[in-house]
Protein backbone atom coordinates (compact mmCIF):
# COMPACT_ATOMS: atom_id res chain seq x y z
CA UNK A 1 304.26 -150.34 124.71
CA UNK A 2 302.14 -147.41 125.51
CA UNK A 3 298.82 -147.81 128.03
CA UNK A 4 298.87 -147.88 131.57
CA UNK A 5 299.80 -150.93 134.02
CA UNK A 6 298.89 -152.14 137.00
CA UNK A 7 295.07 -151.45 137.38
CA UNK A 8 292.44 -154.55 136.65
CA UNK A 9 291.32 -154.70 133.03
CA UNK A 10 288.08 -152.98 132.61
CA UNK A 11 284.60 -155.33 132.69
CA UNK A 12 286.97 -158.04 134.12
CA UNK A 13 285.29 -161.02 134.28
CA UNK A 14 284.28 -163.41 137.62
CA UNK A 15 287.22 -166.41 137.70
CA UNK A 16 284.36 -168.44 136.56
CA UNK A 17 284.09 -167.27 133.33
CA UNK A 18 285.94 -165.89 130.04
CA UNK A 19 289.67 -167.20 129.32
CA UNK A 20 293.06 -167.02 130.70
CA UNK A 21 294.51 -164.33 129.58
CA UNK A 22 297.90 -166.84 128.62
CA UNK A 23 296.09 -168.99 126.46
CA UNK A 24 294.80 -165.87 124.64
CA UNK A 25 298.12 -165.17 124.14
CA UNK A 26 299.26 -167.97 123.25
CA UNK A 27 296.08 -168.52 120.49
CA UNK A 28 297.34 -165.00 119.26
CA UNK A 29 301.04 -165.40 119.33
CA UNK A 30 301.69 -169.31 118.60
CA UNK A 31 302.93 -170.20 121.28
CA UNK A 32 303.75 -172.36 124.36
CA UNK A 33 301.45 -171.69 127.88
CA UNK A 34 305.18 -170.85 129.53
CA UNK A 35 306.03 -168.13 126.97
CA UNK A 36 303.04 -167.06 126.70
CA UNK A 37 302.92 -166.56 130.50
CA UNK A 38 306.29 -164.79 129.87
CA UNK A 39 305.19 -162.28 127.91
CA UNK A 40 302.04 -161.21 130.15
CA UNK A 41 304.56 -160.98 133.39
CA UNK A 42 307.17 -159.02 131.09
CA UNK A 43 304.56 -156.22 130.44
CA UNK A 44 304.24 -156.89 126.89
CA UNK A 45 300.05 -157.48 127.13
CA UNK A 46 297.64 -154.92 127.18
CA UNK A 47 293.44 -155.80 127.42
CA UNK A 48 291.47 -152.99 126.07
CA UNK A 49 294.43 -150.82 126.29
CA UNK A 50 295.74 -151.56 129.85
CA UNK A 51 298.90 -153.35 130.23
CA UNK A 52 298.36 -156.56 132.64
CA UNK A 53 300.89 -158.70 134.45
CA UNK A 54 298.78 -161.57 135.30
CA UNK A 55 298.71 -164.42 133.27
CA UNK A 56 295.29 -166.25 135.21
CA UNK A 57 293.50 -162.79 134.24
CA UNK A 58 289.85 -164.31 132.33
CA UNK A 59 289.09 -162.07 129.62
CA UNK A 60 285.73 -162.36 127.32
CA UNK A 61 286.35 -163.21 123.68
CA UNK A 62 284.92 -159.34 122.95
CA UNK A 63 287.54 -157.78 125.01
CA UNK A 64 290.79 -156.79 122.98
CA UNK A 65 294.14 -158.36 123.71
CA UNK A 66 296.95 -156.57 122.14
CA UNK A 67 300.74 -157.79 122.22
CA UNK A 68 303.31 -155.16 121.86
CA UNK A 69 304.88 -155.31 118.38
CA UNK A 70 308.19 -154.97 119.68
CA UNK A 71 307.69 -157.96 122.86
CA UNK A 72 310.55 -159.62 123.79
CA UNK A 73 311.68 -161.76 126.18
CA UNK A 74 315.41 -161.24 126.55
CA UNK A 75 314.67 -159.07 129.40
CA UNK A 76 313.57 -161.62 131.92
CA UNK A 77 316.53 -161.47 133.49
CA UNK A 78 316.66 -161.54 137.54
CA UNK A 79 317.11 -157.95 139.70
CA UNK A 80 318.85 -156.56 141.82
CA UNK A 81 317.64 -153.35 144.32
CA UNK A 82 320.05 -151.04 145.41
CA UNK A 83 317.46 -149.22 148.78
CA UNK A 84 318.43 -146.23 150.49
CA UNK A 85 317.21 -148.08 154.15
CA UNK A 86 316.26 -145.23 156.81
CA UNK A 87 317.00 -146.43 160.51
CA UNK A 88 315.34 -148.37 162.63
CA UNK A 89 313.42 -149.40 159.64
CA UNK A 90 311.02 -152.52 160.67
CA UNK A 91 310.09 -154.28 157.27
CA UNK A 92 312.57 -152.78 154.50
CA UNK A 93 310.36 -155.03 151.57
CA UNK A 94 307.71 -152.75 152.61
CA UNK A 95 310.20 -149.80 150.84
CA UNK A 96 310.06 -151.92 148.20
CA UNK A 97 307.43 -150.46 145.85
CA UNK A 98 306.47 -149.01 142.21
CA UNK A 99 305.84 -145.89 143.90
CA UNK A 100 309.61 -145.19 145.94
CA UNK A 101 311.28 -146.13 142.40
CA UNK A 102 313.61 -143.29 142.24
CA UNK A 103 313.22 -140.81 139.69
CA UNK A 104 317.18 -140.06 139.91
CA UNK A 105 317.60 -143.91 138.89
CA UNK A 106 320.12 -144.02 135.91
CA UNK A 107 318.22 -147.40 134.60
CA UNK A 108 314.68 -146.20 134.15
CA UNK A 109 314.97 -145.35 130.58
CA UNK A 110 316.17 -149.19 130.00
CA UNK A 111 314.14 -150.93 132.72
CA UNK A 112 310.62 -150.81 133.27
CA UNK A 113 309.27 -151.59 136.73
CA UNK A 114 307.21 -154.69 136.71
CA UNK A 115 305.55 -156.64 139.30
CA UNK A 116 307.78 -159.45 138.88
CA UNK A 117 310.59 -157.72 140.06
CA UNK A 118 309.15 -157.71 143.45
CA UNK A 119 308.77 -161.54 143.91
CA UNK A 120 311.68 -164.12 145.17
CA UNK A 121 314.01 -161.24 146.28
CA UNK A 122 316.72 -162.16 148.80
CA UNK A 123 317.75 -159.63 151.21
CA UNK A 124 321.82 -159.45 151.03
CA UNK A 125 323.69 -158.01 153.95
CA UNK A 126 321.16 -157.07 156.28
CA UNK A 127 321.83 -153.68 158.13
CA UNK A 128 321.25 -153.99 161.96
CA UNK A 129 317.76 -152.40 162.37
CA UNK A 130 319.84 -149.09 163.92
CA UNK A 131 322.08 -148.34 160.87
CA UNK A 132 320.57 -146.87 157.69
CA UNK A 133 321.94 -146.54 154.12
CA UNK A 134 322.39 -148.90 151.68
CA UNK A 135 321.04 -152.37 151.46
CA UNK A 136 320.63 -155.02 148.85
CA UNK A 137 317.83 -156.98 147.52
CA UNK A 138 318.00 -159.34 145.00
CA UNK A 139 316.56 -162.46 142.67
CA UNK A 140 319.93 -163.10 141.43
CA UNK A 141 321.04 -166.22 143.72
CA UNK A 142 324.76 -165.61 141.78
CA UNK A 143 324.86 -161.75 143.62
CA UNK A 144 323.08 -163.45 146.90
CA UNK A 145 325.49 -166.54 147.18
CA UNK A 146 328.39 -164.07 146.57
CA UNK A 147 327.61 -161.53 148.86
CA UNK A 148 327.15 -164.02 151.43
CA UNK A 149 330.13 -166.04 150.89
CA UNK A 150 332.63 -163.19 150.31
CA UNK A 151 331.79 -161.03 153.27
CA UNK A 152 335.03 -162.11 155.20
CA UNK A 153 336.87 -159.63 152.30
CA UNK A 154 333.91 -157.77 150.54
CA UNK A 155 334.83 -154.29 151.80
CA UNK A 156 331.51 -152.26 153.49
CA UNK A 157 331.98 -148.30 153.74
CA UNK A 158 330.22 -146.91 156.23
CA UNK A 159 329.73 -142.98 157.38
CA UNK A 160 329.52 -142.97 161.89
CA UNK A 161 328.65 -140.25 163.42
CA UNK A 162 330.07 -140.21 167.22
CA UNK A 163 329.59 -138.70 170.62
CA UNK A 164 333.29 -137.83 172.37
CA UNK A 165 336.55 -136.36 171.43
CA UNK A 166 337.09 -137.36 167.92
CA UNK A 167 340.26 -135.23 167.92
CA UNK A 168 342.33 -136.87 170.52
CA UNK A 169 340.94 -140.45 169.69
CA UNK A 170 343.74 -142.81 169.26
CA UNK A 171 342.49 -143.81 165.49
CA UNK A 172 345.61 -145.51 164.06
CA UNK A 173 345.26 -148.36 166.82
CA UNK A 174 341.62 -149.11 165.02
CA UNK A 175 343.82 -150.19 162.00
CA UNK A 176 345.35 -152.47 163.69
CA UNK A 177 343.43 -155.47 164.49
CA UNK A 178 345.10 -155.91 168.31
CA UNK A 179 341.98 -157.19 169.97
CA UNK A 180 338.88 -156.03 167.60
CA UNK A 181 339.02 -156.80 163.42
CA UNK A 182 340.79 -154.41 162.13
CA UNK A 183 339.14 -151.26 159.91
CA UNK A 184 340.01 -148.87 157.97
CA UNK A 185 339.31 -145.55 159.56
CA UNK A 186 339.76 -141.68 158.86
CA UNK A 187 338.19 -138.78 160.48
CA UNK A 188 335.47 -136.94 157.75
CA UNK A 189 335.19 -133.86 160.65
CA UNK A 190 334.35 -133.44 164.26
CA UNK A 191 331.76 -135.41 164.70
CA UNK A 192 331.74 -138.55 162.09
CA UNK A 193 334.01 -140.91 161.05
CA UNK A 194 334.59 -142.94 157.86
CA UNK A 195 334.79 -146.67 158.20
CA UNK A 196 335.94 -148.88 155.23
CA UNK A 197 335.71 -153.37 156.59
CA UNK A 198 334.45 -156.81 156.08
CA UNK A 199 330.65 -157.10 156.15
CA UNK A 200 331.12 -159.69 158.91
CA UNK A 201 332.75 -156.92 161.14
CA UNK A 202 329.85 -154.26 160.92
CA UNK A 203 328.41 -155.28 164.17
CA UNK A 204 331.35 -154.44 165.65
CA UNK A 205 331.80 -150.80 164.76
CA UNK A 206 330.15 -149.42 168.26
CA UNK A 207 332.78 -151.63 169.80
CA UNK A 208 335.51 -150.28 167.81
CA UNK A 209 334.35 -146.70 168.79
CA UNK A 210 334.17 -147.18 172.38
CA UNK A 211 337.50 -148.75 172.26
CA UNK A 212 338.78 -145.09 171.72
CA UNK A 213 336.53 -143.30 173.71
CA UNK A 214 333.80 -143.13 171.57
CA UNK A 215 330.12 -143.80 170.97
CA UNK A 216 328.74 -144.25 168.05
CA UNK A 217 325.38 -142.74 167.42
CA UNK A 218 324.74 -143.57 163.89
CA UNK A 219 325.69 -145.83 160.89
CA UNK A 220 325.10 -144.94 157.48
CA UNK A 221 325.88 -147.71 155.30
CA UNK A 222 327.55 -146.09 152.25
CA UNK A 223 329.19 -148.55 149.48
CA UNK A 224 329.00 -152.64 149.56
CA UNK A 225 332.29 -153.65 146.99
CA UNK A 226 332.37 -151.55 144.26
CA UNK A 227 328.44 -150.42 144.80
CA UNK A 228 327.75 -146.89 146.01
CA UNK A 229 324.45 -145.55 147.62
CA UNK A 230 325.61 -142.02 145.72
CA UNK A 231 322.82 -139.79 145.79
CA UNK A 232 319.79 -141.76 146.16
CA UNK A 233 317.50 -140.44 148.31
CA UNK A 234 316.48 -142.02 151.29
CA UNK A 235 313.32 -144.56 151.18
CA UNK A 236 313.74 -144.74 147.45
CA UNK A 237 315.38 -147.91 145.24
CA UNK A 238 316.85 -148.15 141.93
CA UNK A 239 318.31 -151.21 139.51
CA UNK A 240 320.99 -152.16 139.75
CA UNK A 241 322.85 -151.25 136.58
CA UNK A 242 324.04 -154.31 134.48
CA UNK A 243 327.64 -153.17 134.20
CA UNK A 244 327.86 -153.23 138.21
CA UNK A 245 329.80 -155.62 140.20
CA UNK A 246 329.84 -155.96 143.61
C-alpha cells in the first residue's frame, strides 16, 4: 500500500482520548481485536495517509483509517537476519535497523521491513566479539533450536588472516584432529587462510593457528550450512530468503 511508515499519525491524539486504532479496524473490517491487531503490525493500516504499526495508536473519529485493498495476513510469518557483523562489534541488535537494510538484498521486492521484524529475535551462533562476518538473528525458534543443536556437524566457513610463514606451515596436520578438532583448511594466499568446521570449534581457530606457527589476526565469518554472507556489505542485513536452509 502506498504512504509512508513509521512516523506518528498527524494530530495524534493524548492516550486519553480518541480510539484504538485496532478496534477501528476491526469496526471497519469485521473482525476479531487479534486480527485486527494483525493487520496494523503487518503494515496494512494507514491514518490520514501514513501507514502505522501500532495497534494502541487513539485516533479521532474525523481522522481517516484506510486498510489496504490487497491486506493480507499470510505474511506474518517469523524472520530470519542474515548481518554482515564488523569486529569487535559491542551490541550487534543495535545493526539491526530499517535504515542498514541492504539495498543489494534479493528479498526487498517480496518483503517489506516492518517493525515487527525487530522484536523476539534470537541471536544464533554468536561470533566472539573479535571475529566479524556473518551472524544470524532470528524469530524462528525452528532455525534457533537447529542451529543450536546441530553445531557439533553444521559446517562454519571462515576467511583468517595470519601473521607467520603461511608457506612452510605444516597445514595437512590441521586436518587431522591429533590433539585440536579437526578443520578443514587450505591456503587462499600469503597471508589468509580458509577454514571450513563445526560451530562448536570456532573458538579454537587461534589455537589451531598457533599450533603451526601461526597467529591469527582476524576471523571473517563467511558461510553458516548452506548460508553465505556473499556480497553484503558490512553493517548492513538482509532476509533471509524462504528457499534457504541452513
Amino acid at each position: 500500500m502506498s504512504g509512508k511508515s513509521g512516523k506518528p499519525a498527524n494530530n495524534q491524539t493524548p492516550d486519553a482520548e480518541g480510539q484504538r486504532l485496532s478496534k477501528r479496524v476491526m469496526q471497519q473490517k469485521g473482525c476479531s481485536r487479534s486480527v485486527a491487531e494483525q493487520y496494523v503490525e503487518g503494515g496494512w493500516v494507514s491514518v490520514d495517509g501514513e501507514i502505522q504499526e501500532e495497534p494502541s495508536l487513539r485516533v479521532r473519529d474525523e481522522q481517516a483509517v484506510a486498510i489496504a485493498a490487497d491486506a493480507s495476513l499470510l505474511d506474518l510469518a517469523p524472520v530470519t537476519f542474515v548481518l554482515n557483523q564488523p569486529a569487535k562489534c559491542k551490541d550487534p541488535f543495535a545493526l539491526l535497523s530499517v535504515e542498514a537494510h541492504s539495498a543489494t538484498d534479493p528479498q526487498s521486492g517480496r518483503m517489506r521491513v516492518l517493525r515487527r521484524h525487530f522484536k523476539g529475535l534470537y541471536e544464533c551462533a554468536p561470533l566472539h566479539r573479535s571475529a566479524s562476518g556473518l551472524a544470524v538473528f532470528t524469530q524462528d525458534r525452528n532455525i534457533a533450536r537447529r542451529l543450536y543443536e546441530d553445531a557439533a556437524s553444521l559446517e562454519h566457513e571462515c576467511i583468517v588472516e595470519v601473521s607467520g610463514d603461511v608457506a612452510s606451515a605444516d597445514i595437512a596436520s590441521l586436518r587431522s584432529g591429533a590433539v585440536l578438532p579437526p578443520a578443514k583448511v587450505s591456503r587462499q594466499n600469503e597471508t589468509h587462510l580458509r577454514f571450513a568446521l563445526a560451530g562448536t570449534a570456532m573458538n579454537s581457530i587461534g589455537a589451531l593457528c598457533a599450533s603451526v606457527g601461526l597467529k591469527a589476526v582476524s576471523i571473517r565469518r563467511i558461510r553458516i550450512g548452506r548460508v553465505p554472507l556473499s556480497k553484503l556489505p558490512e553493517g548492513e542485513w538482509r532476509f533471509l530468503g524462504l528457499g534457504e536452509r541452513f
